[in-house]
Protein backbone atom coordinates (compact mmCIF):
# COMPACT_ATOMS: atom_id res chain seq x y z
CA UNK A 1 41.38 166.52 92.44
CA UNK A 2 42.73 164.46 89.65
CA UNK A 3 41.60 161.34 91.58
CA UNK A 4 37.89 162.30 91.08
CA UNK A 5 38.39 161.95 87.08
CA UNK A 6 40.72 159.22 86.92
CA UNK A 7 40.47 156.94 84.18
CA UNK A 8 38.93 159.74 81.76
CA UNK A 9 41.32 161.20 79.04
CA UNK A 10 41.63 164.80 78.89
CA UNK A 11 39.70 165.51 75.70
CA UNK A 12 42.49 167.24 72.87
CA UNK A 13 40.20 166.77 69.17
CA UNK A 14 38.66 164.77 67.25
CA UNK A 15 41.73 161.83 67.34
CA UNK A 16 40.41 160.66 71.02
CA UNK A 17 37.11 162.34 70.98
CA UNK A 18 35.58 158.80 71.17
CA UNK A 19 37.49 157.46 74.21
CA UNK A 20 36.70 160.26 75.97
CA UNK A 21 32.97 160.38 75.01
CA UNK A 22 32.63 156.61 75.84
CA UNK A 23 34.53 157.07 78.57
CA UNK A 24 33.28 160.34 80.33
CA UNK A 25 29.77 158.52 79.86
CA UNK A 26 30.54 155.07 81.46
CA UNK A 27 31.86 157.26 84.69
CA UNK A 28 29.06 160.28 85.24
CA UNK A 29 26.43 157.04 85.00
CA UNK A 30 28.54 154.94 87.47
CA UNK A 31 29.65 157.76 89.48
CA UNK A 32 26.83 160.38 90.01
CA UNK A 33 24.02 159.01 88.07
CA UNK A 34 23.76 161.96 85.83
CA UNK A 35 24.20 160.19 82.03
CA UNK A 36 20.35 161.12 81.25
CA UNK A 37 21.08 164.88 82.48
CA UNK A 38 24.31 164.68 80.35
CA UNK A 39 22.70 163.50 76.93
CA UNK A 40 19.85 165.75 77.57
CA UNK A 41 17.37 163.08 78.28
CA UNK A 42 16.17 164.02 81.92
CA UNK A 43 15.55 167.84 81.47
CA UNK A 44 15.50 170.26 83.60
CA UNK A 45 11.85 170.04 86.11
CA UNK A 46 9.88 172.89 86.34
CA UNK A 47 11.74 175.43 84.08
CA UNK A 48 9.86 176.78 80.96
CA UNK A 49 10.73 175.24 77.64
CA UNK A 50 13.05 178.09 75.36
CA UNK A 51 13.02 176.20 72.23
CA UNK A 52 12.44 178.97 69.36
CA UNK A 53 13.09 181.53 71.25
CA UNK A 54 15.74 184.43 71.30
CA UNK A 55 17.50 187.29 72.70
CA UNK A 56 15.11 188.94 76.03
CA UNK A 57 12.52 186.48 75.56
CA UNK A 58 14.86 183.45 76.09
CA UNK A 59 16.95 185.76 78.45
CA UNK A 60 14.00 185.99 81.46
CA UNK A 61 13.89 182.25 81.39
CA UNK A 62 17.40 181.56 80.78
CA UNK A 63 19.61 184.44 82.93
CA UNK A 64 22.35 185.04 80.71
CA UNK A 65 24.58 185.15 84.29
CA UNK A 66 23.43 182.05 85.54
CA UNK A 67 24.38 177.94 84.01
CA UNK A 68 21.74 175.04 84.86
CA UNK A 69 21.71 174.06 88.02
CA UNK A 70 22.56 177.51 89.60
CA UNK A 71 18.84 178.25 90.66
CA UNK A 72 15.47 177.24 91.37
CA UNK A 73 13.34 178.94 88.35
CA UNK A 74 11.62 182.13 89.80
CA UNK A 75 7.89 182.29 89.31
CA UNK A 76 8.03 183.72 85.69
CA UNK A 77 10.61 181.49 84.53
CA UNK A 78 8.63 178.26 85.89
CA UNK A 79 6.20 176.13 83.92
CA UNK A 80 2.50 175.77 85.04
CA UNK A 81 2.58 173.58 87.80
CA UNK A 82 0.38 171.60 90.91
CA UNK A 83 2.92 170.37 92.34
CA UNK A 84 3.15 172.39 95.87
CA UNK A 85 6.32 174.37 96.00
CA UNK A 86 8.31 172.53 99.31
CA UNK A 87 8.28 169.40 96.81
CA UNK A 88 9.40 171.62 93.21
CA UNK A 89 12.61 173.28 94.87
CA UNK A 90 13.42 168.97 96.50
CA UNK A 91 12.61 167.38 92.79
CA UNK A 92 14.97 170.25 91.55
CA UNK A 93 17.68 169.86 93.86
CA UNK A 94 17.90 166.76 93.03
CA UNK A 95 18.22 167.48 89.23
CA UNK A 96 20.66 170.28 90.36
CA UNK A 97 23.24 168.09 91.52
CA UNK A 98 23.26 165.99 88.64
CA UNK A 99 23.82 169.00 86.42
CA UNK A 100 26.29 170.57 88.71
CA UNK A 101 28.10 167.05 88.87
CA UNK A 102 28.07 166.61 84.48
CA UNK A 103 28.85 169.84 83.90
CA UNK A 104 31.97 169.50 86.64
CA UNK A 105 33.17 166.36 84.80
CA UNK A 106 33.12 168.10 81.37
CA UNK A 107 34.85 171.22 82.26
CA UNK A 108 37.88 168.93 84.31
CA UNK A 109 38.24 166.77 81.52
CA UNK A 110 38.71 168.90 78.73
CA UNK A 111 42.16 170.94 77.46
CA UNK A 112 42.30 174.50 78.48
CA UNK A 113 41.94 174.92 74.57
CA UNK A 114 38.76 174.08 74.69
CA UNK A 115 37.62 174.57 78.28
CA UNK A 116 37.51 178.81 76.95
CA UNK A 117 34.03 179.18 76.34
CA UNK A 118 32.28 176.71 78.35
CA UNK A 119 31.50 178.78 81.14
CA UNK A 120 28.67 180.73 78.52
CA UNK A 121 27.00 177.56 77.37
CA UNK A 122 23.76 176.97 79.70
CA UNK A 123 23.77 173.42 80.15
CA UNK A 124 25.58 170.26 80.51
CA UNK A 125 23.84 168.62 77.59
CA UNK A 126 24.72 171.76 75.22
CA UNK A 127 28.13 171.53 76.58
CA UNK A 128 28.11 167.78 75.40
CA UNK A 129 26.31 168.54 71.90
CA UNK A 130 28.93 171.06 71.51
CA UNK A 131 31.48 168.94 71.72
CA UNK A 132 29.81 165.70 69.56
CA UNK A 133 29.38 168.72 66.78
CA UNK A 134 32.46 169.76 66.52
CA UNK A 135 34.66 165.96 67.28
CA UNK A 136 31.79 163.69 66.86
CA UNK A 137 31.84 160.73 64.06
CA UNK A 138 29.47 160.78 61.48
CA UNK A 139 27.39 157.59 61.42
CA UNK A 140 26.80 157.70 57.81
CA UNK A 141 30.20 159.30 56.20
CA UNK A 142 33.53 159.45 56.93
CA UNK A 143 34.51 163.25 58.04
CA UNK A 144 37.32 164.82 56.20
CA UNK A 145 39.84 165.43 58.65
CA UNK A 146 40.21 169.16 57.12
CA UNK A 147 37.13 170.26 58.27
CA UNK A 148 37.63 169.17 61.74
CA UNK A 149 41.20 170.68 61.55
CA UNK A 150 39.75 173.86 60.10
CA UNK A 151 37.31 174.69 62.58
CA UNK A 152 39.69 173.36 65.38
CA UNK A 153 42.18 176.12 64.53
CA UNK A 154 39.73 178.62 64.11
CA UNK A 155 38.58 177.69 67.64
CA UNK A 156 41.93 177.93 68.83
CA UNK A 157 42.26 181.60 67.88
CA UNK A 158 39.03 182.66 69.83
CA UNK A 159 40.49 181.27 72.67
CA UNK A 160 43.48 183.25 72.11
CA UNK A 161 41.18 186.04 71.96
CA UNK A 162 39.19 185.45 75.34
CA UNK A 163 42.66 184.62 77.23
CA UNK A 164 43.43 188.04 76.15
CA UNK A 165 40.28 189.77 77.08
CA UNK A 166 38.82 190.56 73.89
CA UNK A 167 35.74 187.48 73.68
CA UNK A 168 34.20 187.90 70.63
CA UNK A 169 30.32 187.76 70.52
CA UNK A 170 28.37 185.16 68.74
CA UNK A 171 27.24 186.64 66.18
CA UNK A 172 30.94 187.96 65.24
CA UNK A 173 32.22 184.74 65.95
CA UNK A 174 30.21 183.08 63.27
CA UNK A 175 30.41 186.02 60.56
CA UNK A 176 34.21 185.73 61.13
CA UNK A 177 34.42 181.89 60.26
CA UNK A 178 31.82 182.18 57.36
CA UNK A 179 34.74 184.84 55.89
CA UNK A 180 37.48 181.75 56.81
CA UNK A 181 35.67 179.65 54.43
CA UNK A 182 36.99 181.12 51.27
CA UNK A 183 35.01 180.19 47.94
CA UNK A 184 32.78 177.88 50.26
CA UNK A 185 31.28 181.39 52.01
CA UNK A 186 28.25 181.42 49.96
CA UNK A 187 27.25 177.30 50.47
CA UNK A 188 27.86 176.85 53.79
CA UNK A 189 26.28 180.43 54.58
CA UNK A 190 22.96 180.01 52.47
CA UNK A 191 23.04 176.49 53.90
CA UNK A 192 23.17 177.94 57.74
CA UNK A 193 20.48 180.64 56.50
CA UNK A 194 18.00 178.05 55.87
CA UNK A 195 17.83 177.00 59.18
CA UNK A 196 15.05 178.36 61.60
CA UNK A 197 16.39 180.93 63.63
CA UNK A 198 16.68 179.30 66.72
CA UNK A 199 19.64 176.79 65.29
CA UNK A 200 21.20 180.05 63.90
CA UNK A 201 24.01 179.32 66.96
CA UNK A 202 27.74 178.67 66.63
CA UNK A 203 26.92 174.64 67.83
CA UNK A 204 24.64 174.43 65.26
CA UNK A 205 27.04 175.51 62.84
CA UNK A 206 29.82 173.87 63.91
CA UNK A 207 27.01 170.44 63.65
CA UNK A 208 26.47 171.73 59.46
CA UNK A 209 30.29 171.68 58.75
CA UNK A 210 31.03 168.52 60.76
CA UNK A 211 27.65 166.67 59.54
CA UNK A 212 25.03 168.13 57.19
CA UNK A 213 27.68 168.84 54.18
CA UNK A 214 29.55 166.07 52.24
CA UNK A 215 31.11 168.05 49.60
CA UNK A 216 31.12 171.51 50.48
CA UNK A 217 34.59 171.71 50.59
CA UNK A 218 35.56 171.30 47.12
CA UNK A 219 36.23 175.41 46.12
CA UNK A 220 33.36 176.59 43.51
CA UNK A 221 34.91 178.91 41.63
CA UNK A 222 33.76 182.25 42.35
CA UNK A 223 31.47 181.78 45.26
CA UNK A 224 32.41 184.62 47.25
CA UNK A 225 28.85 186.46 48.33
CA UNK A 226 28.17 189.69 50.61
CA UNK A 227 28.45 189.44 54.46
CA UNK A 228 24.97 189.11 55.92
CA UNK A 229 23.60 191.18 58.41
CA UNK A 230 22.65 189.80 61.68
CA UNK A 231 20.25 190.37 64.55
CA UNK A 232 20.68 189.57 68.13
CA UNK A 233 19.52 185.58 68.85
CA UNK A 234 19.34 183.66 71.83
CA UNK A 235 22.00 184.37 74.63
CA UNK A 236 23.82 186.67 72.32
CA UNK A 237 23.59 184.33 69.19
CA UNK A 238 23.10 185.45 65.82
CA UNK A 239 20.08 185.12 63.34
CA UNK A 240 21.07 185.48 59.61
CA UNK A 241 18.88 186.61 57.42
């Protein structure tokens, strides 16, 4: 099995997050074709666009028991279409093995560490914006290496938690890190807050603390604020209000 992935590190961090990005993409394109399904760009044909929306509404489209590339939409799931239905479920296919394939390569070539959660994340290309949020460089600014570390261990204990059968919902799992933070609970919280709802998600706040903040980890003194409440999101996520 090993043979199918040779040549592609096993992804640990953020030290050889690049050689395996670079690397995992040379080898889907060369290999199965599937780079575009990978970075997001060919999306999935005939399925209804979620973006925006959350919890049951996202859920009918979306089966919360079901990844991309498991199966063809059903009729209320689908987007408006002409195209007769023989030649949908053949265009699909076609997408579906290219999803099924990414989403393989990404699950073999990361640790077990990280491999925990993956099997929850809908798609090969949120499976790969995942993991640019969390390891990714920043094309502007130089990371600090504590943030990365930071979130990395606090990663490492919800995996501890799943291998022991306690998984800890999304909406838990972000409240928990915002209380990790310290005196930077308040910035990075009213920072997250400000978001629309629908990038209320862990990813998108593992993306603020690897990308959006410069300086939010110098400590301001006295910035500890008042746990918000939050409502069910998307697929279990969390919107903070």
């Amino acid at each position: 099995m090993r043979g199918t992935f040779e040549g592609i590190p096993i992804l640990e961090g953020t030290d050889n997050y690049h050689l395996w990005a670079t690397t995992l993409e040379v080898c889907v394109a060369a290999r199965c074709n599937a780079k575009l399904v990978l970075l997001g760009v060919e999306k999935e044909p005939y399925r209804r666009d979620v973006t925006g929306l959350t919890g049951l509404a996202r859920a009918a489209i979306c089966p919360s028991e079901e990844v991309a590339g498991d199966a063809f939409p059903p009729v209320g799931a689908r987007a408006p279409s002409d195209v007769p239905d023989e030649e949908m479920r053949e265009r699909w296919e076609k997408w579906a093995k290219k999803e099924r394939n990414a989403r393989w390569y990404l699950i073999m070539t990361v640790s077990e560490d990280l491999r925990g959660e993956l099997r929850y994340v809908w798609s090969s290309a949120e499976i790969w914006e995942y993991f640019e949020a969390m390891f990714g460089p920043d094309p502007e600014r130089d990371i600090p290496r504590k943030r990365a570390r930071h979130l990395q261990r606090f990663q490492n204990i919800l995996n501890d938690l799943r291998i022991l059968g306690e998984p800890m919902l999304e909406e838990d799992k972000i409240r928990a890190f915002f209380m990790s933070l310290g005196d930077n609970y308040v910035r990075i919280r009213t920072l997250f807050v400000s978001k629309p709802p629908s990038e209320q998600t862990w990813i998108h706040l593992t993306r603020l603390i690897n990308f959006d903040t410069t300086d939010m980890w110098p400590a301001s003194r006295g910035a500890q604020g008042t746990r918000g409440r939050g409502r069910r999101g998307k697929r279990g996520t969390a919107a903070y209000h």
